[in-house]
Protein backbone atom coordinates (compact mmCIF):
# COMPACT_ATOMS: atom_id res chain seq x y z
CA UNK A 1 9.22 -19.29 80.60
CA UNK A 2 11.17 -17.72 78.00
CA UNK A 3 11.34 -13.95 77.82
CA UNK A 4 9.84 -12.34 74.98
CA UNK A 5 12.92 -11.06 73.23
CA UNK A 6 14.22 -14.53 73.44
CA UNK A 7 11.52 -16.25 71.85
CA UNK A 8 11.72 -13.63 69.21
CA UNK A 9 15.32 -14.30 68.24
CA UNK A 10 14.97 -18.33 68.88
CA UNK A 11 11.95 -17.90 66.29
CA UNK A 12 13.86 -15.55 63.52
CA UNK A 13 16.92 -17.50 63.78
CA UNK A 14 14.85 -20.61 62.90
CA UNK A 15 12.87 -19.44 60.53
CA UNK A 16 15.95 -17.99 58.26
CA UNK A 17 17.59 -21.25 58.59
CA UNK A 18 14.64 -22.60 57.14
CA UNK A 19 14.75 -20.13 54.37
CA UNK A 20 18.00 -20.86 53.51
CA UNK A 21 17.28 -24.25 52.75
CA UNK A 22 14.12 -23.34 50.82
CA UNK A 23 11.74 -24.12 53.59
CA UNK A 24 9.35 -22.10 55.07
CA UNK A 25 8.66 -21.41 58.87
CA UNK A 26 4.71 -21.25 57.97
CA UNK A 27 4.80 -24.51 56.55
CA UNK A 28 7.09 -26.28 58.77
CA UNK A 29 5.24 -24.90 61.94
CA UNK A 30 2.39 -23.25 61.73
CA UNK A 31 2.14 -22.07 65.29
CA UNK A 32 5.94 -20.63 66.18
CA UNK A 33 5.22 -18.46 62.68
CA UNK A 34 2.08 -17.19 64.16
CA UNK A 35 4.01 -16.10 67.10
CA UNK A 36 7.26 -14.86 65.21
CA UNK A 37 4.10 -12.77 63.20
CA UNK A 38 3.05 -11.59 66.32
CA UNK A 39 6.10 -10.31 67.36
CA UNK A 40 6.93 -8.65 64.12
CA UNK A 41 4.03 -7.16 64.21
CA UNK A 42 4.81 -5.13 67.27
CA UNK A 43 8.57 -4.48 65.94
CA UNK A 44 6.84 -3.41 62.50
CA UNK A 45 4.21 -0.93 65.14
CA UNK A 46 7.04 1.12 66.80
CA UNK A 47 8.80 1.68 63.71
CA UNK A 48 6.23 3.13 62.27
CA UNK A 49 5.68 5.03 65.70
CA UNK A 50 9.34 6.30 65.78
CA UNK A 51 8.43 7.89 62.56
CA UNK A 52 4.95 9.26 63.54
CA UNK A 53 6.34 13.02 62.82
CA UNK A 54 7.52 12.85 59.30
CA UNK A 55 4.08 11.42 58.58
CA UNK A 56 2.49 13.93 60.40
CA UNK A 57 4.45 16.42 58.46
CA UNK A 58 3.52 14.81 55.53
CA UNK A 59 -0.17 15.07 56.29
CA UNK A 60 0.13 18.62 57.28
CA UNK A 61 2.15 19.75 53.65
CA UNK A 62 -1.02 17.63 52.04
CA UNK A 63 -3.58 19.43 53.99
CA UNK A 64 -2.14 22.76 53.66
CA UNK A 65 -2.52 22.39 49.86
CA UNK A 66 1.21 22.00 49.32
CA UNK A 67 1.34 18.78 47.47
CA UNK A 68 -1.32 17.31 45.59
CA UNK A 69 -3.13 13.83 45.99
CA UNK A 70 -0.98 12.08 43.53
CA UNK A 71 2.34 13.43 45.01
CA UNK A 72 1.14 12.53 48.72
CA UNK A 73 0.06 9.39 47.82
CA UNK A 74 3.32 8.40 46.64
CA UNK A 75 5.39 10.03 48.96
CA UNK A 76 3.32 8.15 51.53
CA UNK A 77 3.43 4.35 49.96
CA UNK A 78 7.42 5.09 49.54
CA UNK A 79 7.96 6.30 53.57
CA UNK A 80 5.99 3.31 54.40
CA UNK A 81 7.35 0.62 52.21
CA UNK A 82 11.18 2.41 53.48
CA UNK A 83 10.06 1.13 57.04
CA UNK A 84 8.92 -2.21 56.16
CA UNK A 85 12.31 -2.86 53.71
CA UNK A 86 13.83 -1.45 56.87
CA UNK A 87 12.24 -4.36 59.01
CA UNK A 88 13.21 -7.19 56.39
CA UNK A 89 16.84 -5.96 56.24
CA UNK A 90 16.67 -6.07 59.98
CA UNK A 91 15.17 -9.72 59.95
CA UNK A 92 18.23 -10.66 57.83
CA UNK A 93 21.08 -9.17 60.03
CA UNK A 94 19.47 -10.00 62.99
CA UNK A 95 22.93 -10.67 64.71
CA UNK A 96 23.67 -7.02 64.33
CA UNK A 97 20.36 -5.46 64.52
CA UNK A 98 19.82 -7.37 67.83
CA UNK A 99 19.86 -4.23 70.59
CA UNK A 100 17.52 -2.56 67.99
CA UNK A 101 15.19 -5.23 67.56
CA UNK A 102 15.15 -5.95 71.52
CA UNK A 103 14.56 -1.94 72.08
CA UNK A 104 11.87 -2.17 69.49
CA UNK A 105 9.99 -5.14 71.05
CA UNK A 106 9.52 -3.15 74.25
CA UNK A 107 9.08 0.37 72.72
CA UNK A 108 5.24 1.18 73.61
CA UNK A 109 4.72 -2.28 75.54
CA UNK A 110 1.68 -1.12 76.99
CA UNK A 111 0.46 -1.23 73.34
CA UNK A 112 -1.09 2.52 74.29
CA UNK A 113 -0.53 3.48 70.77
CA UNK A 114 -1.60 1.80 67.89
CA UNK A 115 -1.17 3.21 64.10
CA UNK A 116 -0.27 0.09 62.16
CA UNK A 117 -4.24 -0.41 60.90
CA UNK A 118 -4.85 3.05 60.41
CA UNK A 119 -1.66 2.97 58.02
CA UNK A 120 -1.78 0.59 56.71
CA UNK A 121 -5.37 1.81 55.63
CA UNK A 122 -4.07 4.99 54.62
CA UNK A 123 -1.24 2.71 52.33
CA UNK A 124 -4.34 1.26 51.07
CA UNK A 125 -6.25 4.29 50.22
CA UNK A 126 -3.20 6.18 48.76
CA UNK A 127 -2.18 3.01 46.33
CA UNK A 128 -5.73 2.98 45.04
CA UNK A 129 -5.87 6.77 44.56
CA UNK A 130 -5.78 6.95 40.33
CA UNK A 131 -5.41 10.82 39.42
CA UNK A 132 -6.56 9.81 35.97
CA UNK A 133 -10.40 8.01 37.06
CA UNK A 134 -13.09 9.70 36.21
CA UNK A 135 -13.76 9.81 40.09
CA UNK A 136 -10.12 11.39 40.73
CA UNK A 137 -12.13 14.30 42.87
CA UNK A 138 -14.45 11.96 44.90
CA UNK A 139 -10.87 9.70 45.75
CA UNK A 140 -8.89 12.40 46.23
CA UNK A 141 -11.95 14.36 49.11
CA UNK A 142 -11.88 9.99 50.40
CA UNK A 143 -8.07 10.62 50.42
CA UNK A 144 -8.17 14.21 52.45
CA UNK A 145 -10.72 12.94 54.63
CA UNK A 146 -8.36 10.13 55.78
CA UNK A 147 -5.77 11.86 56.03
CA UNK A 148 -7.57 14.18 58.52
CA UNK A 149 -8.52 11.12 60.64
CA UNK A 150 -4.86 9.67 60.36
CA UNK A 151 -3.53 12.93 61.55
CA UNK A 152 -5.53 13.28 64.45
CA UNK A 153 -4.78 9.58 65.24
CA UNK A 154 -1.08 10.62 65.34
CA UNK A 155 -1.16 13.67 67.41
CA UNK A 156 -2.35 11.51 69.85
CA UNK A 157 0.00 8.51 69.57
């Protein structure tokens, strides 16, 4: 059987020769891009987990009353939209990023920690927050209230 960090690379180096002839791995095969998915998903995890204190900090300056809702929920979208463009340049440059990639498929393997839902919730709940609606206080109590969850989520993690 073929170890997971081979599959992975087999799988990415496949599906961006696909791309590069304007093909798609999804469309082509179905199943191998549920598994490359898979994996990235897990990559995608313990990237966000390496960076689990600057969102706690983040969190903490937004709970303390230091930044306001609007502020925090951009600052927030922008950290986590930095790790995602950080996964696609990764995905790209494979070749070069392959020691990182392999470290980050095993980071956390027991899958003991797992953020990626309740941030991406949080992504969710920050790029709907609209300072200007006429329910700007009820989202931005919604927003706190997540963020209190989130936080707690993360100290554990």
């Amino acid at each position: 059987m073929i170890n997971k960090n081979q599959e992975f690379f087999k799988l990415l180096k496949y599906s961006n020769e696909l791309r590069k002839n304007n093909k798609s791995l999804f469309k082509e095969n179905p199943e191998k891009s549920k598994k490359l998915s898979r994996l990235l998903i897990i990559i995608e995890e313990n990237l966000h987990l390496r960076q689990k204190d600057k969102y706690i900090e983040l969190m903490q300056i937004f709970l303390n009353n230091n930044i306001n809702a609007e502020d925090f929920s951009f600052c927030f979208i922008a950290k986590y939209d930095n790790i995602n463009q950080t996964l696609r340049e990764m995905k790209q440059d494979f070749e070069k990023k392959f020691d990182e990639l392999s470290n980050l498929l095993i980071e956390n393997k027991n899958k003991k920690y797992q953020i990626g839902m309740s941030l991406m919730s949080m992504y969710n709940h920050c790029d709907d927050f609209n300072p200007n609606s006429n329910s700007s206080i009820t989202d931005e109590e919604n927003l706190r209230n997540y963020a209190i969850i989130l936080l707690s989520e993360l100290k554990r993690a």
